[in-house]
N, C-alpha and C. Protein backbone atom coordinates (compact mmCIF):
# COMPACT_ATOMS: atom_id res chain seq x y z
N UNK A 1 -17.73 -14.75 1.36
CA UNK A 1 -17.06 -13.48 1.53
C UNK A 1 -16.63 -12.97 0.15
N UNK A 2 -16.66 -11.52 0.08
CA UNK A 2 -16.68 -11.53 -1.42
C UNK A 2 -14.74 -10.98 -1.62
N UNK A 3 -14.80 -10.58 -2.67
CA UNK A 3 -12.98 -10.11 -3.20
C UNK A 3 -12.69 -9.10 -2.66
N UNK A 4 -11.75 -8.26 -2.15
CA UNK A 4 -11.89 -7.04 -1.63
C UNK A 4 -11.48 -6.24 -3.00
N UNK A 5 -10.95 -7.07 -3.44
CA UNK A 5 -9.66 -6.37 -4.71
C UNK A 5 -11.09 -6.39 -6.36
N UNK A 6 -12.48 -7.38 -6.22
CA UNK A 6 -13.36 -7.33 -7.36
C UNK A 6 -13.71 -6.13 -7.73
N UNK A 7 -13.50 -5.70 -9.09
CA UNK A 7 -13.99 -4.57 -9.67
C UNK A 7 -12.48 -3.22 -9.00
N UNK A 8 -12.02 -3.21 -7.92
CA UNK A 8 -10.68 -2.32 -7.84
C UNK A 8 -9.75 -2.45 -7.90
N UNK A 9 -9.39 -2.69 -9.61
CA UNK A 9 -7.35 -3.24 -9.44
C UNK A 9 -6.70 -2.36 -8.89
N UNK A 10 -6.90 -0.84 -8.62
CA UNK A 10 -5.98 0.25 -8.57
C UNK A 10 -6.08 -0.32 -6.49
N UNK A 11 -7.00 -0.66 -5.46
CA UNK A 11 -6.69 -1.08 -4.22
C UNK A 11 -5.64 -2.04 -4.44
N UNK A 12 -5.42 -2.95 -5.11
CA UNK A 12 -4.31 -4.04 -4.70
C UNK A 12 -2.89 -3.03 -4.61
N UNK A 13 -3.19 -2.17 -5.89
CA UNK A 13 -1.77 -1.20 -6.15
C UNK A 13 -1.21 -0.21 -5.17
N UNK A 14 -2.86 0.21 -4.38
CA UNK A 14 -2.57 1.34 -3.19
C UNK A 14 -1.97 0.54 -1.71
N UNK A 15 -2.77 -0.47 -1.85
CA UNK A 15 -2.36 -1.38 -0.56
C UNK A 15 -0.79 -1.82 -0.69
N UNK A 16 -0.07 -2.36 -1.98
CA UNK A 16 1.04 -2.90 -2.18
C UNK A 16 2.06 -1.33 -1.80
N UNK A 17 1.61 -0.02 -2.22
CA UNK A 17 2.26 0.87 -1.75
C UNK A 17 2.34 1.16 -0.25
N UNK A 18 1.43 1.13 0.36
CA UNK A 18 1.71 1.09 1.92
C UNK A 18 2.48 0.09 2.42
N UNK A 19 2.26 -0.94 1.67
CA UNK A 19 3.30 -2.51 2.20
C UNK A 19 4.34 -2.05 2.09
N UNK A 20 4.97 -1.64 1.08
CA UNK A 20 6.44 -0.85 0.34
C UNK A 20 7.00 0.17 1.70
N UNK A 21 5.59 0.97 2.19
CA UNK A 21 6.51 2.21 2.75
C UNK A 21 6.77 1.44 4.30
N UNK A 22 6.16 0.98 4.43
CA UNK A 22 6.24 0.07 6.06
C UNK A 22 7.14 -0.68 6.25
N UNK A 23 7.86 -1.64 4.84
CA UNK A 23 8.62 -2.43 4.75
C UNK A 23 8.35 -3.88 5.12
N UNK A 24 7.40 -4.01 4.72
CA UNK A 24 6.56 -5.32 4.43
C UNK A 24 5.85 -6.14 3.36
N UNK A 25 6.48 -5.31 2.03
CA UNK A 25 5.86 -5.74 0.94
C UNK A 25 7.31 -6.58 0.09
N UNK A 26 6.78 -8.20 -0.05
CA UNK A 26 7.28 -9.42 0.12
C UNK A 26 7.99 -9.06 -1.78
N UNK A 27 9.36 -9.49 -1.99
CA UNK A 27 10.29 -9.38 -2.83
C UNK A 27 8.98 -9.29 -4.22
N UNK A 28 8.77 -10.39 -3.79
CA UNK A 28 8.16 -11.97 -5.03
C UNK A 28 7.08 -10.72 -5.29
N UNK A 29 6.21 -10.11 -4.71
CA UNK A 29 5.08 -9.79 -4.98
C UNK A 29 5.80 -8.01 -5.70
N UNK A 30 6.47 -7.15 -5.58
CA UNK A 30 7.26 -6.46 -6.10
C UNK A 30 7.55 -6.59 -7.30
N UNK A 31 8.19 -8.12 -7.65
CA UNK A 31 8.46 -8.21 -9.15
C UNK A 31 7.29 -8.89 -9.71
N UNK A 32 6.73 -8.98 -9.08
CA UNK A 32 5.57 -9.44 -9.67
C UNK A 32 4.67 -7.51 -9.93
N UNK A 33 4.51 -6.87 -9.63
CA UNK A 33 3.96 -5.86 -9.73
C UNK A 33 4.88 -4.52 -10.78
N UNK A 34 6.14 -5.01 -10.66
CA UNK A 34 7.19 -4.68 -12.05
C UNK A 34 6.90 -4.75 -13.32
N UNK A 35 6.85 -6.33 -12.80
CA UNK A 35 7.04 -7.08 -14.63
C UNK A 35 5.00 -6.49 -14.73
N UNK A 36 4.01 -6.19 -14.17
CA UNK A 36 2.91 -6.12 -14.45
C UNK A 36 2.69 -4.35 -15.28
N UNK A 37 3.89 -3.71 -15.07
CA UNK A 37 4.04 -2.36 -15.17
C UNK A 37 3.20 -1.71 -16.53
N UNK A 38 3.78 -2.03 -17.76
CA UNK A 38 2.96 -2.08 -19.34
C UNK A 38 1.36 -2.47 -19.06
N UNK A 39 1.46 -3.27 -18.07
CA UNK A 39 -0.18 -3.31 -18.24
C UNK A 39 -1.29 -1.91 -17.16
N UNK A 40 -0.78 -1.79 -16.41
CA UNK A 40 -1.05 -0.87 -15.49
C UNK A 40 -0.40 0.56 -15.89
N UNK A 41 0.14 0.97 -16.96
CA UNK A 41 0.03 2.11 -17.45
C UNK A 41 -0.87 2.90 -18.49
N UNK A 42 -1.38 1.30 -19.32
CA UNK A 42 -2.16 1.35 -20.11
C UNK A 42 -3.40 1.19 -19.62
N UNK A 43 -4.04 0.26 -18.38
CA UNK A 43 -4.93 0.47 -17.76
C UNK A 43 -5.08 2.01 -17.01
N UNK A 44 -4.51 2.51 -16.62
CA UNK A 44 -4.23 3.82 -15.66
C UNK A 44 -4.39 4.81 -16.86
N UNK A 45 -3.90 4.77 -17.73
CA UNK A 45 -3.47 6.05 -18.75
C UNK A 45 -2.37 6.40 -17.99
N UNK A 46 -1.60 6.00 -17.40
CA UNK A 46 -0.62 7.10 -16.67
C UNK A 46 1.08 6.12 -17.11
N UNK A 47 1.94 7.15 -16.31
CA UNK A 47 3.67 6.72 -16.78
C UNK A 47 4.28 6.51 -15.65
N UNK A 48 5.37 5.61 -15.98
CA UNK A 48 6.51 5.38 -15.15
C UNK A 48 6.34 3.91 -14.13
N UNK A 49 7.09 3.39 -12.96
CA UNK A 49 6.81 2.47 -12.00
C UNK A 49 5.20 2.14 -12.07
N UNK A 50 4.94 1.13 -11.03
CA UNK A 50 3.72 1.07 -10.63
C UNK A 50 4.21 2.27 -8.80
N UNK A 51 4.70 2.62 -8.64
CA UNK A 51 4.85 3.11 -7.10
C UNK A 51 4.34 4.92 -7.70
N UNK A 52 5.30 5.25 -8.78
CA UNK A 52 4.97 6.30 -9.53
C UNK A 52 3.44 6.64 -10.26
N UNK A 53 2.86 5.29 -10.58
CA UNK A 53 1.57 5.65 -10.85
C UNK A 53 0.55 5.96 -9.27
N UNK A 54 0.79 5.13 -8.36
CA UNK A 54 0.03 5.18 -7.35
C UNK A 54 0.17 6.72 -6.99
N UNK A 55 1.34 7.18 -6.90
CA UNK A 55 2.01 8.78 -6.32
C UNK A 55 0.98 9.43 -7.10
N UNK A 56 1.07 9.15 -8.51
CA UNK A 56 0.01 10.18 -9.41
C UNK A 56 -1.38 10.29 -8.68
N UNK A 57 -1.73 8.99 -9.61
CA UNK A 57 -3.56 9.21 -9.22
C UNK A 57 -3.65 9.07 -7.78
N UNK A 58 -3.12 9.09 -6.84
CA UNK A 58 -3.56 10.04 -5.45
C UNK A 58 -3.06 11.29 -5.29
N UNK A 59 -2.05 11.70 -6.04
CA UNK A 59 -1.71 12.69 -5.35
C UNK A 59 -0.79 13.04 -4.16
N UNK A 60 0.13 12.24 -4.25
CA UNK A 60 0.45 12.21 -2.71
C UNK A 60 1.73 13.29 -3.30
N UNK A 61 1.74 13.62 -1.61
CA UNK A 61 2.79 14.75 -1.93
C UNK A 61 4.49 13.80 -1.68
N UNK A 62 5.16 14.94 -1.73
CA UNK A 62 7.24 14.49 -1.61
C UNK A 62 6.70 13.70 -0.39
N UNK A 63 7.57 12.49 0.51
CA UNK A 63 7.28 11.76 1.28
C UNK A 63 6.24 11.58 2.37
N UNK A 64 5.60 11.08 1.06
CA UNK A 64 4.21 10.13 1.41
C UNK A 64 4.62 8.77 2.18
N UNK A 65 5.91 8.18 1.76
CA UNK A 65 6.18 6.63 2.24
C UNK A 65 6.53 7.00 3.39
N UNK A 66 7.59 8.07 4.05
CA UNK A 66 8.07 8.36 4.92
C UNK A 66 6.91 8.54 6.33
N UNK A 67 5.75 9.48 5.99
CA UNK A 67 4.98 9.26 6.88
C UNK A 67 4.23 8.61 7.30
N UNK A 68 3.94 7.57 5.95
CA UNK A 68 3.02 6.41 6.45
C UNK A 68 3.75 5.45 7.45
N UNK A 69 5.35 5.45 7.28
CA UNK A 69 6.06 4.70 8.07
C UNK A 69 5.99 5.08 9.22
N UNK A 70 6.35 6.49 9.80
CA UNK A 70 5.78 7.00 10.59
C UNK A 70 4.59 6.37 11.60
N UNK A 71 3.74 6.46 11.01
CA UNK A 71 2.16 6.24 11.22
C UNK A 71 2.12 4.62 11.59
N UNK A 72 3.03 3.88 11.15
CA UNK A 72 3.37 2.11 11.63
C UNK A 72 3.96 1.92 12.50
N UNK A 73 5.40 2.82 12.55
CA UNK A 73 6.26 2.92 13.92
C UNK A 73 5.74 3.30 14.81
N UNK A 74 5.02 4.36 15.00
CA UNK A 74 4.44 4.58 16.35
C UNK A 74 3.39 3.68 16.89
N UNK A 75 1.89 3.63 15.70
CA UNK A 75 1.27 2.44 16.12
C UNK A 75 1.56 1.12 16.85
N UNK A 76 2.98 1.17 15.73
CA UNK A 76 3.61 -0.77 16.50
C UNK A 76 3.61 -0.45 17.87
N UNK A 77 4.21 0.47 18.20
CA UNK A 77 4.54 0.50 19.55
C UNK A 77 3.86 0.24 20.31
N UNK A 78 2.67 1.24 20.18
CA UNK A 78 1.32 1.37 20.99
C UNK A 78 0.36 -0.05 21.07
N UNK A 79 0.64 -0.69 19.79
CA UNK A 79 0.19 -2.12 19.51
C UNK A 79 0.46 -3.12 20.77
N UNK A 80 1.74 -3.17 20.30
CA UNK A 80 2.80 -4.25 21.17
C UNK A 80 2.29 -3.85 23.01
N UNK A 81 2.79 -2.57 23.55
CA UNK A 81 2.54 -2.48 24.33
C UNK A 81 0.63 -2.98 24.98
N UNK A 82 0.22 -2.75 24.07
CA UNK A 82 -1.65 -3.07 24.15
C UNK A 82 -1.59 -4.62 24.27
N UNK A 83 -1.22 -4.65 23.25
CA UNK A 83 -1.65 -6.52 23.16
C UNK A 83 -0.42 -7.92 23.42
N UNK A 84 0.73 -7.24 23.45
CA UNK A 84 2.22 -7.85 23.89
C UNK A 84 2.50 -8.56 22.53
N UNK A 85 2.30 -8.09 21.47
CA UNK A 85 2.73 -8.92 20.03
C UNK A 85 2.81 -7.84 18.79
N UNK A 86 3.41 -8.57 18.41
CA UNK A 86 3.38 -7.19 16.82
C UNK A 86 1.99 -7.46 15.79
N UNK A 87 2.08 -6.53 15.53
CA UNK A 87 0.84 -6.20 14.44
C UNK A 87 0.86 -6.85 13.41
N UNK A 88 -0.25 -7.02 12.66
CA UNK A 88 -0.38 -7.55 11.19
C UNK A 88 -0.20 -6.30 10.65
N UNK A 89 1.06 -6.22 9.56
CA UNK A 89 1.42 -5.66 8.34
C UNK A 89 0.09 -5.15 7.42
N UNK A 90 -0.22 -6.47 7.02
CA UNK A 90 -1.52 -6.57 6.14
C UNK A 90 -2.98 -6.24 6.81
N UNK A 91 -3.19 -6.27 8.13
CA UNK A 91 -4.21 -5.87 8.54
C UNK A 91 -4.33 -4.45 9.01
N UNK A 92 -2.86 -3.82 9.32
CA UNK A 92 -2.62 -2.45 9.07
C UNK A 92 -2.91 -1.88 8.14
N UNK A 93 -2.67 -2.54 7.02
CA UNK A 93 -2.57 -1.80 5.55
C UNK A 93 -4.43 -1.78 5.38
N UNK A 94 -4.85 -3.01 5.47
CA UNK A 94 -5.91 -2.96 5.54
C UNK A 94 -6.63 -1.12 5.73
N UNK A 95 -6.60 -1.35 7.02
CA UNK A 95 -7.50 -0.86 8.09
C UNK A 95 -6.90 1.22 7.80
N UNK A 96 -5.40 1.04 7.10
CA UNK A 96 -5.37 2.57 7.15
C UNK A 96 -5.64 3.02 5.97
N UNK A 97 -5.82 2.24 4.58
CA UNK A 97 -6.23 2.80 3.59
C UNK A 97 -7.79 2.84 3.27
N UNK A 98 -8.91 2.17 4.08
CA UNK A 98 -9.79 2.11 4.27
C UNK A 98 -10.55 3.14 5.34
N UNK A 99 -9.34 3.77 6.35
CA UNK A 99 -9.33 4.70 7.03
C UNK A 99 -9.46 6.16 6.16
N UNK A 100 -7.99 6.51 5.90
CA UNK A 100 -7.20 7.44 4.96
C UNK A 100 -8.28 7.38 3.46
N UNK A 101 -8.57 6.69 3.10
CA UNK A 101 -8.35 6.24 1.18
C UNK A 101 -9.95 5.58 1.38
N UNK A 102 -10.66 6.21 2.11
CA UNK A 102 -12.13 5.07 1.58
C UNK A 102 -12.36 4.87 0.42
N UNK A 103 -12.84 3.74 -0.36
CA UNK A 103 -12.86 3.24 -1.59
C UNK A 103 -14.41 2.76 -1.86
């Protein structure tokens, strides 16, 4: 199976932003994507956070996090009720930026 993330550092960055707006993106991996900041501005050409670069090079408009949350809350629901369990976080994130964001 191959990397999903080979050859696209900027997917790990878009995916870690949907984790963020859902409220599923794990402390450790946050400061880990902080302290990575100097390198991913200079890779990007771009300024500020890594959450602030993602906002850039997509484009997203004033609350982008807000509706993607949106878009989890209701799903969960519809989830849970479907299958009687909560959803994968990560297989959400998966499946809506591959949806939304084909790469």
């Amino acid at each position: 199976m191959s990397d999903r993330y080979a050859g696209k550092p900027f997917l790990r960055l878009l995916e870690s932003y949907i984790l963020d707006a859902i409220g599923h993106l794990d402390p450790a991996a946050d400061a880990s994507l902080r302290a990575m900041e100097p390198q991913y501005r200079e890779m990007f050409g771009a300024t500020g956070s890594w959450r602030e670069i993602v906002v850039g090079r997509m484009q997203f408009p004033d609350g982008m996090q807000g509706a993607v949350r949106e878009v989890w809350q209701s799903g969960r629901v519809r989830f849970q009720q479907a299958h009687g369990r909560e959803p994968d976080p990560m297989e959400f994130t998966r499946v809506f930026v591959d949806t939304k964001f084909p790469h």
